[in-house]
C-alpha atoms as a PDB file:
ATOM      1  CA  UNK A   1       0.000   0.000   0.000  1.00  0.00           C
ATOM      2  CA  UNK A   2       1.381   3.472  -0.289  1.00  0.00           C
ATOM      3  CA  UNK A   3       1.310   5.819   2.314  1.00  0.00           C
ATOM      4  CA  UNK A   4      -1.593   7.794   1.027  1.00  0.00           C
ATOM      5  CA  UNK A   5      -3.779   4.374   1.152  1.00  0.00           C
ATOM      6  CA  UNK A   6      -2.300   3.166   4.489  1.00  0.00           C
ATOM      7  CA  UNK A   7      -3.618   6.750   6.081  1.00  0.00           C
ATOM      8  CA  UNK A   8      -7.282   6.252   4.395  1.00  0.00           C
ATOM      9  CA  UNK A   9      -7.455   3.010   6.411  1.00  0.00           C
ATOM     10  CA  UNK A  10      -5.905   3.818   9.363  1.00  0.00           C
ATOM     11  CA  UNK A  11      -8.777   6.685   9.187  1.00  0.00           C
ATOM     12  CA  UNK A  12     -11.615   4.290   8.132  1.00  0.00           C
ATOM     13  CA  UNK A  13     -10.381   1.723  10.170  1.00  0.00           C
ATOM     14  CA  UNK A  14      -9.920   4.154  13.751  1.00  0.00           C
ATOM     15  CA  UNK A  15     -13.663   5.286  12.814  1.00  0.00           C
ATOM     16  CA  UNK A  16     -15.158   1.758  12.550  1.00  0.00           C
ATOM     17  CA  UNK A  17     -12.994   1.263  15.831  1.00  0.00           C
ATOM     18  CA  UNK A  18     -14.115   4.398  18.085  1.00  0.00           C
ATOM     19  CA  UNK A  19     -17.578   4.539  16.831  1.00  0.00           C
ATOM     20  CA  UNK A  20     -18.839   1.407  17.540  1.00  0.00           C
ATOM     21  CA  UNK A  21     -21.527   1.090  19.977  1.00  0.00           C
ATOM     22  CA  UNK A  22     -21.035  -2.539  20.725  1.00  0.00           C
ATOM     23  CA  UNK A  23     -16.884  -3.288  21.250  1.00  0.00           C
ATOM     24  CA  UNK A  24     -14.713  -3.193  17.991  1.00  0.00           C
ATOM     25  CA  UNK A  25     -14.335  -6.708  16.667  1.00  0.00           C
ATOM     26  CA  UNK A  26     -11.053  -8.266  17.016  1.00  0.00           C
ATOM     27  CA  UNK A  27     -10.319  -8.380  13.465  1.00  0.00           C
ATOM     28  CA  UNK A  28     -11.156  -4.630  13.057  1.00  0.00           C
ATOM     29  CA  UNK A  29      -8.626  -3.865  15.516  1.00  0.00           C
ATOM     30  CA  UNK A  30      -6.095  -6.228  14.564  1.00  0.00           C
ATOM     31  CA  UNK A  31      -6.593  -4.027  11.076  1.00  0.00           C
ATOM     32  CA  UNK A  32      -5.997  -0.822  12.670  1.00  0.00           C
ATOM     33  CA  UNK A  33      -3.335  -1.744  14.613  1.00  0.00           C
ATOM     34  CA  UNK A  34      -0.885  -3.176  11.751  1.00  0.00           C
ATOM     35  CA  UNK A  35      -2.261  -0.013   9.610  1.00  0.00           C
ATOM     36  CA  UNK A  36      -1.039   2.019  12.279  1.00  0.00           C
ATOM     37  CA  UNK A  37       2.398  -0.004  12.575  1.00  0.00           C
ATOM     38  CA  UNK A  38       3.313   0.310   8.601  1.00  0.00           C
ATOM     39  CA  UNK A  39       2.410   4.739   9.246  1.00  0.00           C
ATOM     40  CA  UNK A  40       5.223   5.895  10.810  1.00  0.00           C
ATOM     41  CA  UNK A  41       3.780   9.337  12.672  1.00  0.00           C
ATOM     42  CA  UNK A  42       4.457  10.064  15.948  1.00  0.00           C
ATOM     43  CA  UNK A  43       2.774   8.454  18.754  1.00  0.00           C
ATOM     44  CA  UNK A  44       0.897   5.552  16.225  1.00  0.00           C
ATOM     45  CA  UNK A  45       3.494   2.333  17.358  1.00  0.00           C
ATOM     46  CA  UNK A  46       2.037   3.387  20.922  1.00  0.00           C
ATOM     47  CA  UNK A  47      -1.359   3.632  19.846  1.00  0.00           C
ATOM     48  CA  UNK A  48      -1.076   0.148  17.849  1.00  0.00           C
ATOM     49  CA  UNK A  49       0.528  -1.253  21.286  1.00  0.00           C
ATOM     50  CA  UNK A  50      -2.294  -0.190  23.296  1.00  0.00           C
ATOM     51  CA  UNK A  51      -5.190  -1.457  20.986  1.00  0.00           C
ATOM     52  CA  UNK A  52      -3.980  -5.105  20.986  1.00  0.00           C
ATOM     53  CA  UNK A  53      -3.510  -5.169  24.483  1.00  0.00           C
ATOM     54  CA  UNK A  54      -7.131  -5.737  25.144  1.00  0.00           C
ATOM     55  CA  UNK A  55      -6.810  -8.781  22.714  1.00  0.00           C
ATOM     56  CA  UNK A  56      -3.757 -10.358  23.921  1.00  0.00           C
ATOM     57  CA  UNK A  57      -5.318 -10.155  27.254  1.00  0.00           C
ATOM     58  CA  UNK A  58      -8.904 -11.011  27.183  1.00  0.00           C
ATOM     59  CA  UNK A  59     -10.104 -14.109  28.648  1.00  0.00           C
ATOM     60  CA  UNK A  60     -13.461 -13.764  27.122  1.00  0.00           C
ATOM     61  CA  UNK A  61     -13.858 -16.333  23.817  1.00  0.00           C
ATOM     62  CA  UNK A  62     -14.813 -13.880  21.165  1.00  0.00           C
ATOM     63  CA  UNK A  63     -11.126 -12.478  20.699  1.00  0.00           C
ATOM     64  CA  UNK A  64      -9.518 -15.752  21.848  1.00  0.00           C
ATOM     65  CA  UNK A  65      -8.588 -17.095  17.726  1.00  0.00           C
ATOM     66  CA  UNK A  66      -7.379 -13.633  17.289  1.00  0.00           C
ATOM     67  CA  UNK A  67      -4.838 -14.159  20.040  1.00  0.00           C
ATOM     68  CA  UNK A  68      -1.833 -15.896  18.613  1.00  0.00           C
ATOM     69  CA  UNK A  69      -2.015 -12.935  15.920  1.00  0.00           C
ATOM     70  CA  UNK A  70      -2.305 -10.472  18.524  1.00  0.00           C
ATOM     71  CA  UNK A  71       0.652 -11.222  20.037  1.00  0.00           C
ATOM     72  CA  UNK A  72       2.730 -11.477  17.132  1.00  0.00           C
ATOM     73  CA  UNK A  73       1.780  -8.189  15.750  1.00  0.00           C
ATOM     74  CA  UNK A  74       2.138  -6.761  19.562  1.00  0.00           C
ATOM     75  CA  UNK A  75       5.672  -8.383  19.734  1.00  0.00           C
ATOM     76  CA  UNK A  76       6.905  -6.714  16.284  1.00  0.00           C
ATOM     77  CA  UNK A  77       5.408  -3.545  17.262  1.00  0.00           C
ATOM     78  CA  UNK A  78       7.377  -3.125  20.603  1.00  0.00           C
ATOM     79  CA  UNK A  79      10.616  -4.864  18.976  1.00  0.00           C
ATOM     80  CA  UNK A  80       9.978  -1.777  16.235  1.00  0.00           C
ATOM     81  CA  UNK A  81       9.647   0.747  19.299  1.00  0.00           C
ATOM     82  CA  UNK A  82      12.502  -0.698  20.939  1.00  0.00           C
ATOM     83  CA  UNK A  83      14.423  -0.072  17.856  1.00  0.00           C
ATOM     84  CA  UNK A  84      13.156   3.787  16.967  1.00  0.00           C
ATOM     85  CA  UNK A  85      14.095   4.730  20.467  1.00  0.00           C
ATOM     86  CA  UNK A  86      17.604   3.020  19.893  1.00  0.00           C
ATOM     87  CA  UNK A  87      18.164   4.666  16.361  1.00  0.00           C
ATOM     88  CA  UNK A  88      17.186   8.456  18.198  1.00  0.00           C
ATOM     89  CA  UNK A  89      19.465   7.578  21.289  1.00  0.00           C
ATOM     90  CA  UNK A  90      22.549   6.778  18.485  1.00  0.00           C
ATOM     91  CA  UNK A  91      21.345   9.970  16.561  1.00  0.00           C
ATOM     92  CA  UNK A  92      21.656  12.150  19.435  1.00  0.00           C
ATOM     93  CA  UNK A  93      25.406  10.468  20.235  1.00  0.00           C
ATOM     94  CA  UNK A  94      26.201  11.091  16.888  1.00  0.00           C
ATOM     95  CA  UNK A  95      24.907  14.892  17.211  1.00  0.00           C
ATOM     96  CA  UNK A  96      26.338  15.555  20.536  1.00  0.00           C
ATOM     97  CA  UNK A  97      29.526  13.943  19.118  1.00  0.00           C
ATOM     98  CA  UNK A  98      29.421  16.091  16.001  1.00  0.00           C
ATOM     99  CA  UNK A  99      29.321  18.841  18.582  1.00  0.00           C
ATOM    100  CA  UNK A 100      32.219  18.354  20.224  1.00  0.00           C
ATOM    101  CA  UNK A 101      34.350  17.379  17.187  1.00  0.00           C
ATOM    102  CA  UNK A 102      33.714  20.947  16.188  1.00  0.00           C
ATOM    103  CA  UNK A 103      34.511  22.603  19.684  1.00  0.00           C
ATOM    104  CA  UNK A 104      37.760  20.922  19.790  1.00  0.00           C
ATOM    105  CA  UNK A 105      38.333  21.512  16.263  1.00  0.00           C
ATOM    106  CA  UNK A 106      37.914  25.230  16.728  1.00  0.00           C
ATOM    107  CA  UNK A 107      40.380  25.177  20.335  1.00  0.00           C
ATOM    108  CA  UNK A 108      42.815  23.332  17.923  1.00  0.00           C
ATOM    109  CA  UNK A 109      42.628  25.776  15.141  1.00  0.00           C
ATOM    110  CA  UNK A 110      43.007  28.837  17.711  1.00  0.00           C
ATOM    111  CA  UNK A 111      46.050  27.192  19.326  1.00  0.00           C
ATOM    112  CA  UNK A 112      47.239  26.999  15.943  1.00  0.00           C
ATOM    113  CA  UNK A 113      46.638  30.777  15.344  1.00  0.00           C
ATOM    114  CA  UNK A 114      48.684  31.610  18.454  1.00  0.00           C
ATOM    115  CA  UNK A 115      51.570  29.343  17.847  1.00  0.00           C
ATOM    116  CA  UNK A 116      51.883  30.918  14.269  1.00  0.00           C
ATOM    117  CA  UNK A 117      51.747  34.528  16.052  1.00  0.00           C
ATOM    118  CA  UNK A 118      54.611  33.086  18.485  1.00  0.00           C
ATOM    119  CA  UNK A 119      56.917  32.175  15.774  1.00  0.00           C
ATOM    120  CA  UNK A 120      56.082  35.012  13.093  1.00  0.00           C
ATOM    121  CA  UNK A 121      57.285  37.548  15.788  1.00  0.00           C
ATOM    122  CA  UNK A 122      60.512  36.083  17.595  1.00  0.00           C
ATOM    123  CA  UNK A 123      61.301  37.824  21.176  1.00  0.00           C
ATOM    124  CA  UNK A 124      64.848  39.640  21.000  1.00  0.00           C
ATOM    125  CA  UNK A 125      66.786  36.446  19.438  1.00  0.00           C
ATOM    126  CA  UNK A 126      70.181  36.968  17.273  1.00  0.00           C
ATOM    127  CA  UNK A 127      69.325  36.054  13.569  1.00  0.00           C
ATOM    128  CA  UNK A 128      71.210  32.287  13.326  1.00  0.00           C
ATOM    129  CA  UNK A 129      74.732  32.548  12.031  1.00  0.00           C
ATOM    130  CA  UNK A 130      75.905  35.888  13.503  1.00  0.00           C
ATOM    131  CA  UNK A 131      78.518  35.609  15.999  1.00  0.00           C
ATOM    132  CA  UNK A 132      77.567  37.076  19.583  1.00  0.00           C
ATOM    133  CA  UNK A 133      79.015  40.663  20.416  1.00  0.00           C
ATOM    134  CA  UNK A 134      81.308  41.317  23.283  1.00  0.00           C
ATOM    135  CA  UNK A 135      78.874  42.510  25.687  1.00  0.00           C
ATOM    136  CA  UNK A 136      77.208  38.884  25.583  1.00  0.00           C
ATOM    137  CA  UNK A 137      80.142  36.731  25.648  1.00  0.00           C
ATOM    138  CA  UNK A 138      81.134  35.126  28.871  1.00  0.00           C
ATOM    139  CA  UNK A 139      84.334  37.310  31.154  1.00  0.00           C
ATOM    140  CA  UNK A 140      87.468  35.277  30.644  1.00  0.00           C
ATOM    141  CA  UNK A 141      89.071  35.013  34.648  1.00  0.00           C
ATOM    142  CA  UNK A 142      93.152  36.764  34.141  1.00  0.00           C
ATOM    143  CA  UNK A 143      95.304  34.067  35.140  1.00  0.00           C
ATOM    144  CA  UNK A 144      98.720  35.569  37.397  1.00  0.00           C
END
């Protein structure tokens, strides 16, 4: 299905669901809830969760077949959950890591800009090669 016909059912399907007088059957729910798992908006893995849990649970023997199913689909839907909340716990690593990278890349590159300024303006050295002057050479002692 594409994602436009996945959204009409998920609507037609949450109507037939909420309206009904009498309890939703099984199988309408069991609908809803994979329609809901293949949509990936916010908040619909929780709201597929929370409509099989009535199913999985009952003891009654209407929704009893449905079971086995139930608990599949409920088992893939919090393995999927499981794994969205991984993937945004690795994306923000990954940001806060990106963050850093570029704090310390900046420090470097200013330690690098004061080093340059260090050696591009030498403090009061002789140029190499040129012999010292008098006044800095060492006082030979007079021997008697």
């Amino acid at each position: 299905m594409s994602a436009a016909d996945v959204a009409g059912e998920v609507t037609r399907l949450g109507a037939r669901v909420s309206s009904a007088d009498p309890p939703a059957s099984p199988d309408d729910v069991l609908a809803l809830a994979l329609a809901l798992a293949q949509e990936h908006s916010p908040g619909d893995l929780a709201r597929a969760a929370s409509l099989l849990e009535p199913i999985t649970q009952a003891t009654s023997p209407e929704p009893q077949p449905w079971q086995p199913l139930a608990r599949l689909l409920a088992a893939r839907i919090a393995e999927e959950r499981r794994l969205e909340d991984e993937l945004e716990r690795q994306s923000s690593q990954r940001r806060d890591t990106q963050r850093t990278i570029q704090q310390l890349s900046e420090k470097l590159e200013a330690l690098k800009a004061i080093e340059r300024s260090m050696t591009a303006h030498p403090a009061a050295t002789p140029p190499a090669g040129s012999a010292p002057g008098p006044e800095s050479a060492p006082p030979v002692p007079k021997t008697p």
